[in-house]
C-alpha atoms as a PDB file:
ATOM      1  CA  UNK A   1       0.000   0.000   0.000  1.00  0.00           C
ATOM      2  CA  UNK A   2       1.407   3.173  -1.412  1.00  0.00           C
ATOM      3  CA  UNK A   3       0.524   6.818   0.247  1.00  0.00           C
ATOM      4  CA  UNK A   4      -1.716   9.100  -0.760  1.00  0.00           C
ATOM      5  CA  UNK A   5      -1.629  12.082  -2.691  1.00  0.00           C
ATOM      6  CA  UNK A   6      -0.621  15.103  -0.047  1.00  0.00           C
ATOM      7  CA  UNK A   7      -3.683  16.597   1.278  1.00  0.00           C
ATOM      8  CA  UNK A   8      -4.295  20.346   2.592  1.00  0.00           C
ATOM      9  CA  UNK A   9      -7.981  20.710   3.328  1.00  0.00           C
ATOM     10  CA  UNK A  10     -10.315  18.470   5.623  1.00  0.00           C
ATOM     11  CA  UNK A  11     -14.035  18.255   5.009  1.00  0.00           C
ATOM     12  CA  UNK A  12     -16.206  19.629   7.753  1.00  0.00           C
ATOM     13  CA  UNK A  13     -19.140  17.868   6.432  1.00  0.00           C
ATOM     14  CA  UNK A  14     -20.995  20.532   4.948  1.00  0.00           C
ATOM     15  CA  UNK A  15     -22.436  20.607   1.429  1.00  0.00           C
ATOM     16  CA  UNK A  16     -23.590  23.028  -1.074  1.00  0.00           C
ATOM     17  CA  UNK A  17     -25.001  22.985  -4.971  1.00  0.00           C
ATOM     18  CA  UNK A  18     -24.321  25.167  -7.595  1.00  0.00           C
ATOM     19  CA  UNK A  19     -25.075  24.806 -11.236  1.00  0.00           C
ATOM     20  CA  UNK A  20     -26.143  21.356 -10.331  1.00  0.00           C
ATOM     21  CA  UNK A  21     -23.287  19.562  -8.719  1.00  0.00           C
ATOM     22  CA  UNK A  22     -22.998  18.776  -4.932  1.00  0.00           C
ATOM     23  CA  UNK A  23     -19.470  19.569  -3.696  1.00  0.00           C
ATOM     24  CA  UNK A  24     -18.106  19.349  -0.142  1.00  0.00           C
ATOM     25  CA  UNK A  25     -17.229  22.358   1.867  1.00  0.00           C
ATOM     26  CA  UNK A  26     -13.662  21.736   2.920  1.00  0.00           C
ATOM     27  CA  UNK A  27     -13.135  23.222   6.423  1.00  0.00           C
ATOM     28  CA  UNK A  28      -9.152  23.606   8.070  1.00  0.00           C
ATOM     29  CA  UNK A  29      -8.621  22.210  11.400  1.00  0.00           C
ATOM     30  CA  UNK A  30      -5.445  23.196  13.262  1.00  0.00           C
ATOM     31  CA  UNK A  31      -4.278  20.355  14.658  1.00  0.00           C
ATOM     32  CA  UNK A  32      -3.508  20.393  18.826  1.00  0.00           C
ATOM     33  CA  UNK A  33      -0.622  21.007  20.541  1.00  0.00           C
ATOM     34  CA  UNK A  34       0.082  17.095  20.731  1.00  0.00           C
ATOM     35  CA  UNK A  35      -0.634  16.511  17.212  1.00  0.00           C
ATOM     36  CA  UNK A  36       1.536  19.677  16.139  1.00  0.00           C
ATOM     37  CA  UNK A  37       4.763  18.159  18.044  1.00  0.00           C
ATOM     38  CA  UNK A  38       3.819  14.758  16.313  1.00  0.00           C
ATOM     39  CA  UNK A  39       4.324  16.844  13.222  1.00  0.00           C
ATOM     40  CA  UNK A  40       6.958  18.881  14.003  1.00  0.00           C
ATOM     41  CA  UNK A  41       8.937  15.478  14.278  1.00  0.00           C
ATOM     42  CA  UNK A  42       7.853  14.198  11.185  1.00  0.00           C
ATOM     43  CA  UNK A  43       8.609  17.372   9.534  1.00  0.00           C
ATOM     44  CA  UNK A  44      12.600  16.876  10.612  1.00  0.00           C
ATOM     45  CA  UNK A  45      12.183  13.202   9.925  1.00  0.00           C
ATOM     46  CA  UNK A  46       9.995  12.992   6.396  1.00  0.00           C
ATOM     47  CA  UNK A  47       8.653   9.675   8.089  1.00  0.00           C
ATOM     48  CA  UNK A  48       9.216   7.411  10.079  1.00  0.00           C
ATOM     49  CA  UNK A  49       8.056   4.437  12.385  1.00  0.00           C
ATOM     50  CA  UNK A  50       6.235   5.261  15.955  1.00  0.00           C
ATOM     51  CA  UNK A  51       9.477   3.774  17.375  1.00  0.00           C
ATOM     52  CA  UNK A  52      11.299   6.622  15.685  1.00  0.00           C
ATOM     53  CA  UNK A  53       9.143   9.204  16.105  1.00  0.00           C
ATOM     54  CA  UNK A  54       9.387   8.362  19.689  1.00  0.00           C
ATOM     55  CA  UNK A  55      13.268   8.167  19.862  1.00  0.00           C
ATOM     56  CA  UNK A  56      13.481  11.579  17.590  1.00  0.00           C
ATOM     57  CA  UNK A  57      10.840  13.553  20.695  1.00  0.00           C
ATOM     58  CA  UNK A  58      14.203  13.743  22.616  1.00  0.00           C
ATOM     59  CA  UNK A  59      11.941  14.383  25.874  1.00  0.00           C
ATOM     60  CA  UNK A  60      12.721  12.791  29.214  1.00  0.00           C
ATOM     61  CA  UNK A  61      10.845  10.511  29.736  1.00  0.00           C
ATOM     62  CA  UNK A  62      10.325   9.568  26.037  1.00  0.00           C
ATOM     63  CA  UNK A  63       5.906   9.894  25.415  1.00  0.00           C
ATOM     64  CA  UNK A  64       4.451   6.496  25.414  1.00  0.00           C
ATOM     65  CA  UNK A  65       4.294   4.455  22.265  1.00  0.00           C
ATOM     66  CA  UNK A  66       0.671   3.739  22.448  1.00  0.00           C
ATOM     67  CA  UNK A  67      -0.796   6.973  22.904  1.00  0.00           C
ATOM     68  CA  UNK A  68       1.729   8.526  20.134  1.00  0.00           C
ATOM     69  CA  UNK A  69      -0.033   5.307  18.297  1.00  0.00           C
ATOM     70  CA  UNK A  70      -3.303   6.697  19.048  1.00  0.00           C
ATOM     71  CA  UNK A  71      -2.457  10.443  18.362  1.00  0.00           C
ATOM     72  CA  UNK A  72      -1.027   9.258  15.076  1.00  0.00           C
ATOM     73  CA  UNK A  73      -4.415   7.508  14.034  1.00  0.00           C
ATOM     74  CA  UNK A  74      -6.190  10.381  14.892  1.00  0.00           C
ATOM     75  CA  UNK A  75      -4.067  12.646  13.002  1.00  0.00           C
ATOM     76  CA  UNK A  76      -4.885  10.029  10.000  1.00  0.00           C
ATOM     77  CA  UNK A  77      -8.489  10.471  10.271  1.00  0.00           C
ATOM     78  CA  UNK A  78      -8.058  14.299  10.290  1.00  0.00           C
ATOM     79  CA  UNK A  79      -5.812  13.753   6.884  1.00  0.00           C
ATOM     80  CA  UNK A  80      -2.377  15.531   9.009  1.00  0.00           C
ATOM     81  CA  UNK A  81      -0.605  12.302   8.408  1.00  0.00           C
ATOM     82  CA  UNK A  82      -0.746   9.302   5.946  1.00  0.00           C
ATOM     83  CA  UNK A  83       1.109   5.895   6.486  1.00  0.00           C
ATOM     84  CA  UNK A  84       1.978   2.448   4.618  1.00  0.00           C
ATOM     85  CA  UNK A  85       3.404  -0.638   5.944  1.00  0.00           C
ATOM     86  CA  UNK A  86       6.854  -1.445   5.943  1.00  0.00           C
ATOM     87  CA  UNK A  87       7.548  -4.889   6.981  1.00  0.00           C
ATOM     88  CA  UNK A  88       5.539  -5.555  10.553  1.00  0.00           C
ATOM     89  CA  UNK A  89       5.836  -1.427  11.265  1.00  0.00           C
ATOM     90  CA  UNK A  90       4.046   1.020   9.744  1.00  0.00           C
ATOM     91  CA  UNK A  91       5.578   4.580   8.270  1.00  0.00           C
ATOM     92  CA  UNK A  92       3.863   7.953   9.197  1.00  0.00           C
ATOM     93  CA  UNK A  93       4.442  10.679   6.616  1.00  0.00           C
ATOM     94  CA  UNK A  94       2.739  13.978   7.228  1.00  0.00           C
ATOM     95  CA  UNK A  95       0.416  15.457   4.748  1.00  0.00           C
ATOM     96  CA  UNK A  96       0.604  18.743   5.798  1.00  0.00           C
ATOM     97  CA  UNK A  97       3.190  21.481   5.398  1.00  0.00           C
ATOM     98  CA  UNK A  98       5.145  23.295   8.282  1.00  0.00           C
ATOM     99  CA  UNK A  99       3.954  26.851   6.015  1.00  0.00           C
ATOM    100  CA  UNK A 100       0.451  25.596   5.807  1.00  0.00           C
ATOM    101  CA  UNK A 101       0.029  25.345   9.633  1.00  0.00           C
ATOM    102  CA  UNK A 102       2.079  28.630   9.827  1.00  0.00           C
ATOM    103  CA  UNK A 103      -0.807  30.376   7.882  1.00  0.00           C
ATOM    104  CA  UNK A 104      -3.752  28.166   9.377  1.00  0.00           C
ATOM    105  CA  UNK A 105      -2.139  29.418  12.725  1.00  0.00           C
ATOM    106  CA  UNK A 106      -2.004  32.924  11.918  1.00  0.00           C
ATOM    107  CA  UNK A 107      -5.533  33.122  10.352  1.00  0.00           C
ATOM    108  CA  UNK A 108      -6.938  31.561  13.663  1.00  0.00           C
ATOM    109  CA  UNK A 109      -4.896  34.028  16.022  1.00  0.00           C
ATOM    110  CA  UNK A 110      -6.307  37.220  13.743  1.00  0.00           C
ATOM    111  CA  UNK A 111      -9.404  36.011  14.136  1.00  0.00           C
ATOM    112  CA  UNK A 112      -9.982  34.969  17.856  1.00  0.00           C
ATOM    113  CA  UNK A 113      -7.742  37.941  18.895  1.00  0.00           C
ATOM    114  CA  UNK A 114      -7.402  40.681  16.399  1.00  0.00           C
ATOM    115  CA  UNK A 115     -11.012  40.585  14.932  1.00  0.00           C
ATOM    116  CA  UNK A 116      -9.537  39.666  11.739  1.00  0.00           C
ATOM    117  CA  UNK A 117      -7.336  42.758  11.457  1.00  0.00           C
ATOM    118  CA  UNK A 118      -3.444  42.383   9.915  1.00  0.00           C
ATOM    119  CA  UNK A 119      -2.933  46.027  11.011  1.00  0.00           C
ATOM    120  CA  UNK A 120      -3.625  45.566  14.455  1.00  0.00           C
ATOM    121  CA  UNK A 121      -1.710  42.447  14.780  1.00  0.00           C
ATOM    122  CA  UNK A 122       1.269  44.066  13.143  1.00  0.00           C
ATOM    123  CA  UNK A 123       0.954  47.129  15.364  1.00  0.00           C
ATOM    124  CA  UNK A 124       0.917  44.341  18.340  1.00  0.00           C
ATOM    125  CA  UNK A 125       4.126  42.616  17.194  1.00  0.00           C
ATOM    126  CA  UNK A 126       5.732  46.341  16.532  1.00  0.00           C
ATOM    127  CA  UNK A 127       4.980  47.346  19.761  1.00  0.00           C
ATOM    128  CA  UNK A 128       6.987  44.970  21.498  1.00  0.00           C
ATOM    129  CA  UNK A 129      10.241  45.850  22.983  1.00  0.00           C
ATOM    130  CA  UNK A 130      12.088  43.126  22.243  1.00  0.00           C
ATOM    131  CA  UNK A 131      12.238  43.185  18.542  1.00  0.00           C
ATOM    132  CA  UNK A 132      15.747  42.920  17.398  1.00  0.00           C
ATOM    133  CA  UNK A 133      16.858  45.405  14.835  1.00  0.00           C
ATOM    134  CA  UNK A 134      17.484  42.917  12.506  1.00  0.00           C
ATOM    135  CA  UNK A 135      14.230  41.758  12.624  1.00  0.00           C
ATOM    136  CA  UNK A 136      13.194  44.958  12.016  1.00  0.00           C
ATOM    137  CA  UNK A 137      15.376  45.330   8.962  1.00  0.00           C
ATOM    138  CA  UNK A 138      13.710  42.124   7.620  1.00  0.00           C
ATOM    139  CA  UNK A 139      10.002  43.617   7.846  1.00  0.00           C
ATOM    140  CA  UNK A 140      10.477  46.896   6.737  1.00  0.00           C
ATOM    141  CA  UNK A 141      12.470  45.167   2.989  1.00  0.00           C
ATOM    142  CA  UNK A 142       9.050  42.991   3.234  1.00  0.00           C
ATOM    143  CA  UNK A 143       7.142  45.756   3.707  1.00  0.00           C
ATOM    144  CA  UNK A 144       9.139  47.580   0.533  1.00  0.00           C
ATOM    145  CA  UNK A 145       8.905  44.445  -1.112  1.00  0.00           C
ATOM    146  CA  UNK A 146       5.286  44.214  -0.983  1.00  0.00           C
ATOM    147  CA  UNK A 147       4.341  47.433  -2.109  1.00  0.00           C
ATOM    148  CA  UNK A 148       6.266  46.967  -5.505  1.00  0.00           C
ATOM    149  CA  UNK A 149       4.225  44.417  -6.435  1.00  0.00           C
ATOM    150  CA  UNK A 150       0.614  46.375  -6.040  1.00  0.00           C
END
C-alpha cells in the first residue's frame, strides 16, 4: 500500500449545490498542541516508524508508544498524516506542510484575537520591545517588497 496524494484541506461535512453539482465544503482544522509536536517530528524526519518518532521527541521521559499510536491515528483520520506498511511497522508521513500550519495558525490568532485585522496584529508585534533590529530590517524590505508588487 502506497501513500496518498498530499492533502491540505479536511471536510467539515458541509455541502452546497451550484449549477447542479454537490461539492463538499472543505473546512481547516489546526491540529492540537500534541498533534503539532507529532508533526513537528515528522517534519525533521519525512517519516518514520512510531518507534522513531518516539526516539526523535528527545523528551525525558520519552511519550508512550501507544498513545503517540493513538495520536497518530487520529491525526490520519483528520488527513495531518498518511502511512503504509513497511515490513511488521508502519511509516507515518505527514500530509501537511510546516507553512500551511504557519498560515492556518495565523488566520486563527487574527481572528480569535485581532477581529480579523493584519494592522492591528502588526501594530501588536511592533509594539513589542524586544524586537531585534534585525528583525526589524527584515520587515520593513518585506514591507518595501510588498508594495512593488501592487
Amino acid at each position: 500500500m502506497g501513500f496518498q496524494k498530499p492533502l491540505t484541506l479536511r471536510t467539515s461535512g458541509r455541502t452546497i449545490s451550484a449549477m447542479g453539482k454537490t461539492r463538499q465544503i472543505k473546512k481547516t482544522v489546526l491540529p492540537t498542541p500534541a498533534e503539532l509536536r507529532l508533526l513537528q517530528i515528522l517534519w525533521v524526519m519525512g517519516e518514520g516508524t512510531i518507534d522513531d518518532i518516539v526516539k526523535a521527541s528527545g523528551e525525558d521521559p520519552a511519550p508512550n508508544y501507544k498513545t503517540v499510536q493513538t495520536l497518530l491515528r487520529i491525526m490520519e483520520r483528520k488527513r495531518l498524516v498518511d502511512h503504509k506498511q513497511q515490513g511488521r511497522a508502519f511509516l507515518f508521513r505527514p500530509l501537511v506542510g510546516r507553512g500551511h500550519v504557519h498560515r492556518l495558525s495565523i488566520r486563527n490568532l487574527l481572528a480569535k484575537y485581532f477581529t480579523g485585522s493584519r494592522t492591528e496584529l502588526l501594530i501588536e508585534l511592533l509594539s513589542d520591545e524586544r524586537i531585534a533590529p534585525e528583525e526589524l530590517r527584515k520587515l520593513e524590505s518585506l514591507i518595501r517588497n510588498r508594495r512593488k508588487e501592487q
